[in-house]
C-alpha atoms as a PDB file:
ATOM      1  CA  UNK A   1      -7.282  25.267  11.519  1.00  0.00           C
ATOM      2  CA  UNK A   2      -8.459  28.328  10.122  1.00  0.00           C
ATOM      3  CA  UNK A   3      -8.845  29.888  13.509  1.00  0.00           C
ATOM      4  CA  UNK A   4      -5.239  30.264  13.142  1.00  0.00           C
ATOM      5  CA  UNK A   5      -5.483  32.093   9.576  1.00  0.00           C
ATOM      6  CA  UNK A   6      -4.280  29.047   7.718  1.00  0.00           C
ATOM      7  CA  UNK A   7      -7.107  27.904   5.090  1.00  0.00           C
ATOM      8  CA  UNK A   8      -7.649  24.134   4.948  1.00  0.00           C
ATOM      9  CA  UNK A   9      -5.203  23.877   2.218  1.00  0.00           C
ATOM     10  CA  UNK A  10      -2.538  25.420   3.820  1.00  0.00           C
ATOM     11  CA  UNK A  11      -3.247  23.094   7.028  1.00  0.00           C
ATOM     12  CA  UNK A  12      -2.884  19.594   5.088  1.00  0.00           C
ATOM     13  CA  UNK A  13      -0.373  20.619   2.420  1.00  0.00           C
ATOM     14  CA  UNK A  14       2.723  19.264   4.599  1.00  0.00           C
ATOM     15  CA  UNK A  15       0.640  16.250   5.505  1.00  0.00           C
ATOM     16  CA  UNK A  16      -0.282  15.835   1.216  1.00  0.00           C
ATOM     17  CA  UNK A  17       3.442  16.332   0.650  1.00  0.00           C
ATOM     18  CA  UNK A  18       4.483  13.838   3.436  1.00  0.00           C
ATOM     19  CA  UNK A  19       1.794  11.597   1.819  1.00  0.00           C
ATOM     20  CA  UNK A  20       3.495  11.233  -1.762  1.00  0.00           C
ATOM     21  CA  UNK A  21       7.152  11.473  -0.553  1.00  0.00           C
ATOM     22  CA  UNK A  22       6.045   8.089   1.457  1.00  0.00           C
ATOM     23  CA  UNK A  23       4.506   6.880  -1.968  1.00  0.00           C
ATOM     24  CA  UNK A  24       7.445   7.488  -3.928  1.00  0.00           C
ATOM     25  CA  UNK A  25       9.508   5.808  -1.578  1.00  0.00           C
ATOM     26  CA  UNK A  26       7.197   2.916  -0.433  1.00  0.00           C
ATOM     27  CA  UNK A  27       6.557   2.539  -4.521  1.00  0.00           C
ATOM     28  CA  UNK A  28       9.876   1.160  -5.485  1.00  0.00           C
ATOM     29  CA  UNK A  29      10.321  -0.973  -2.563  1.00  0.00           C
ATOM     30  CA  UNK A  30       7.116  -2.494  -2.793  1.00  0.00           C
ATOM     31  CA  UNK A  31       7.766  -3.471  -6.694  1.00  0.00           C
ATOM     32  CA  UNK A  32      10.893  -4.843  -5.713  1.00  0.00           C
ATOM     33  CA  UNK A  33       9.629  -7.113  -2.965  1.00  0.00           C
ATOM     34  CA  UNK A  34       7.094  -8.338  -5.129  1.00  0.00           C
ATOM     35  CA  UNK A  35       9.180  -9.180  -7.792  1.00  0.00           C
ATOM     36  CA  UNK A  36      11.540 -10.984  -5.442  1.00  0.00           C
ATOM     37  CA  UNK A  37       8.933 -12.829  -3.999  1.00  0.00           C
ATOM     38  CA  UNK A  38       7.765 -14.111  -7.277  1.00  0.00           C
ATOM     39  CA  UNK A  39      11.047 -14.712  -8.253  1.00  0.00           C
ATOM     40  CA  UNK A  40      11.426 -17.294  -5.410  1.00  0.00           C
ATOM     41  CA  UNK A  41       7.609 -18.525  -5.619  1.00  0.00           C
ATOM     42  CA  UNK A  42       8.384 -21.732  -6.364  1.00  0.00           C
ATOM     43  CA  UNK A  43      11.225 -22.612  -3.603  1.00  0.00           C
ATOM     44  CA  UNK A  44       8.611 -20.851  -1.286  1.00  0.00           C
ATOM     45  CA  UNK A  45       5.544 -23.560  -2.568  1.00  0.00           C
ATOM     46  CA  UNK A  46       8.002 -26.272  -2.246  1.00  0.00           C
ATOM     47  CA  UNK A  47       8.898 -25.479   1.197  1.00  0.00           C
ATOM     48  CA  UNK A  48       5.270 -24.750   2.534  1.00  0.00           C
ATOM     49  CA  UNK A  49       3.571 -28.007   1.066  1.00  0.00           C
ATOM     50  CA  UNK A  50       6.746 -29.917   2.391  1.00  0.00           C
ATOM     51  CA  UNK A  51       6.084 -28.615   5.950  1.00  0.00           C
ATOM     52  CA  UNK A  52       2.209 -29.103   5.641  1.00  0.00           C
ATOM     53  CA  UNK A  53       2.125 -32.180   3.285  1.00  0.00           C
ATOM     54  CA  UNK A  54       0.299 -30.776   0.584  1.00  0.00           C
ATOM     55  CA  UNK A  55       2.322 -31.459  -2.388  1.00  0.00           C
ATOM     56  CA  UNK A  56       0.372 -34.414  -3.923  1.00  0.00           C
ATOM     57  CA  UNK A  57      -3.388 -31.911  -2.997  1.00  0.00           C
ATOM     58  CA  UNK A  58      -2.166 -29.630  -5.228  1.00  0.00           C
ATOM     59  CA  UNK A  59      -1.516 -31.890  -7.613  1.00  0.00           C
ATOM     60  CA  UNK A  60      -4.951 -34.076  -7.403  1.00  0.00           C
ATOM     61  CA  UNK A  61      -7.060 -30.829  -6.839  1.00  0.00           C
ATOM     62  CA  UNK A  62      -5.714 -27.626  -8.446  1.00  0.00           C
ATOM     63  CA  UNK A  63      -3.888 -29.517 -11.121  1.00  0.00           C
ATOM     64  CA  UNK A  64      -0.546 -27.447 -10.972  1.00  0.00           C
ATOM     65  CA  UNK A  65       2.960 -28.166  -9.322  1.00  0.00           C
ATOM     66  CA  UNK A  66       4.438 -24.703  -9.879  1.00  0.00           C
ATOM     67  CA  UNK A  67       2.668 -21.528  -9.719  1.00  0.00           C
ATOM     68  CA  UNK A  68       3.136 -19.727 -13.048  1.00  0.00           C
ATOM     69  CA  UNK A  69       3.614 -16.002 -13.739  1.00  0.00           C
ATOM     70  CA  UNK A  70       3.362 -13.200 -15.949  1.00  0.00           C
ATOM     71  CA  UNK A  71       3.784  -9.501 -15.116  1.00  0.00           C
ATOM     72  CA  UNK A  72       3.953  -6.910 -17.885  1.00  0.00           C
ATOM     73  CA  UNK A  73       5.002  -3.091 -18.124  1.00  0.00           C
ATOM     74  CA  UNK A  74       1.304  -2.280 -18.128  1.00  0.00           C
ATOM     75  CA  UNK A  75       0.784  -4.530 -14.400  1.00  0.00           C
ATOM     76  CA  UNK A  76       3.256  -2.360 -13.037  1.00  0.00           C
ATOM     77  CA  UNK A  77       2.386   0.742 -14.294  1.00  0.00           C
ATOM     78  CA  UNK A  78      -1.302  -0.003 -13.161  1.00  0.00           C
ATOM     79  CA  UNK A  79      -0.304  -0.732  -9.777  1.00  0.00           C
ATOM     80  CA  UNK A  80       1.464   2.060  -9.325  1.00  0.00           C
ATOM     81  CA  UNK A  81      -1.271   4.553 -10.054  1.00  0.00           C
ATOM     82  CA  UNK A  82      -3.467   3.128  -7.943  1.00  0.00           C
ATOM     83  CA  UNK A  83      -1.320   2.772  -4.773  1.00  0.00           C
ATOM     84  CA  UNK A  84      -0.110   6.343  -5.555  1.00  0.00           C
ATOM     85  CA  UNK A  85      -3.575   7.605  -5.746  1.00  0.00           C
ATOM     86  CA  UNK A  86      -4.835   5.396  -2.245  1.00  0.00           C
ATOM     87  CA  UNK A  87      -1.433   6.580  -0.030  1.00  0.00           C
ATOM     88  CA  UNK A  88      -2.358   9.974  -1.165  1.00  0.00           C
ATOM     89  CA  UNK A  89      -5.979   9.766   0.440  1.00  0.00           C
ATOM     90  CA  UNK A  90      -4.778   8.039   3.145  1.00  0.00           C
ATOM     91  CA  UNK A  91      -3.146  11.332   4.012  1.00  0.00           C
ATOM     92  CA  UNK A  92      -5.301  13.749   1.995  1.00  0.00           C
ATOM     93  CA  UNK A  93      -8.775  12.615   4.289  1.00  0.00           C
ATOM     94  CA  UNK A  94      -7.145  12.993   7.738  1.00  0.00           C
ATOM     95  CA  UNK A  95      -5.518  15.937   7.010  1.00  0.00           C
ATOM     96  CA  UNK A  96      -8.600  17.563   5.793  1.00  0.00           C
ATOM     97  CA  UNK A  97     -10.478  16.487   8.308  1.00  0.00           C
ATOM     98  CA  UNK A  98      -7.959  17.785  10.789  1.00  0.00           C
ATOM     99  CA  UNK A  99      -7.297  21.173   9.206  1.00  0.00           C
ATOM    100  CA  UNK A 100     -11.389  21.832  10.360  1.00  0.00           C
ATOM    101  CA  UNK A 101     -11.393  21.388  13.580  1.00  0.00           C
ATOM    102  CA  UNK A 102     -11.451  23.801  15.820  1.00  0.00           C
ATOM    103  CA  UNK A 103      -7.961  23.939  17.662  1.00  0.00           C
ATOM    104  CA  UNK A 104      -9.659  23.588  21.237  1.00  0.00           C
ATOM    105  CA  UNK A 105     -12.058  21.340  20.324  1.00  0.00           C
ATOM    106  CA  UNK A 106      -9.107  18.923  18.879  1.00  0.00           C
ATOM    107  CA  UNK A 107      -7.534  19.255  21.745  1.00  0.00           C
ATOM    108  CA  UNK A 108     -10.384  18.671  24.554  1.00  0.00           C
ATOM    109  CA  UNK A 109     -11.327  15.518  22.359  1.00  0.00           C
ATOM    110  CA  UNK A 110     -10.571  12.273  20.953  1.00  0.00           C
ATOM    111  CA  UNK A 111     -11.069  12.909  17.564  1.00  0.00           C
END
């Protein structure tokens, strides 16, 4: 909006800060879930091929009864820079975007 005298990066920083405050938190959560979820794979694989009757296929065709797993520092740490870097574009683009419009315009339209 610099029709307003805020430059482009004065328009999206609150919407870049917003961004990586929802990163941070969504981070952590996200890592636990997963781990949880893995933690409880197997009861989960149990219970779904009991309900569908799949146990023995997955036996006969993929060759495993339990779904093995192996996460590292370096999984984690990998993850974590790369959602950090796409919830920060997520916000970054739109807010760019946004901070060039022309205030009337944005508001006459459906952009």
């Amino acid at each position: 909006m610099p029709h307003w005298g805020a430059g482009v990066g004065e328009f999206s920083w609150p919407t870049d800060c917003q961004s990586l405050i929802i990163g941070i938190i969504g981070l952590p959560l996200g890592f636990g879930l997963g781990v949880l979820v893995l933690a409880f794979r197997n009861p989960i694989l149990f219970a779904l091929s009991a309900v569908t009757g799949t146990r023995d296929t997955l036996i006969k065709y993929y060759e495993f009864a339990q779904l093995p797993v192996a996460y590292t520092p370096s999984n984690f740490l990998v993850i974590g820079t790369f959602t950090l870097v796409w919830v920060m574009g997520a916000g970054l683009v739109p807010a760019w975007i946004a901070a060039r419009l022309n205030p009337a315009e944005a508001i006459r339209s459906d952009v």
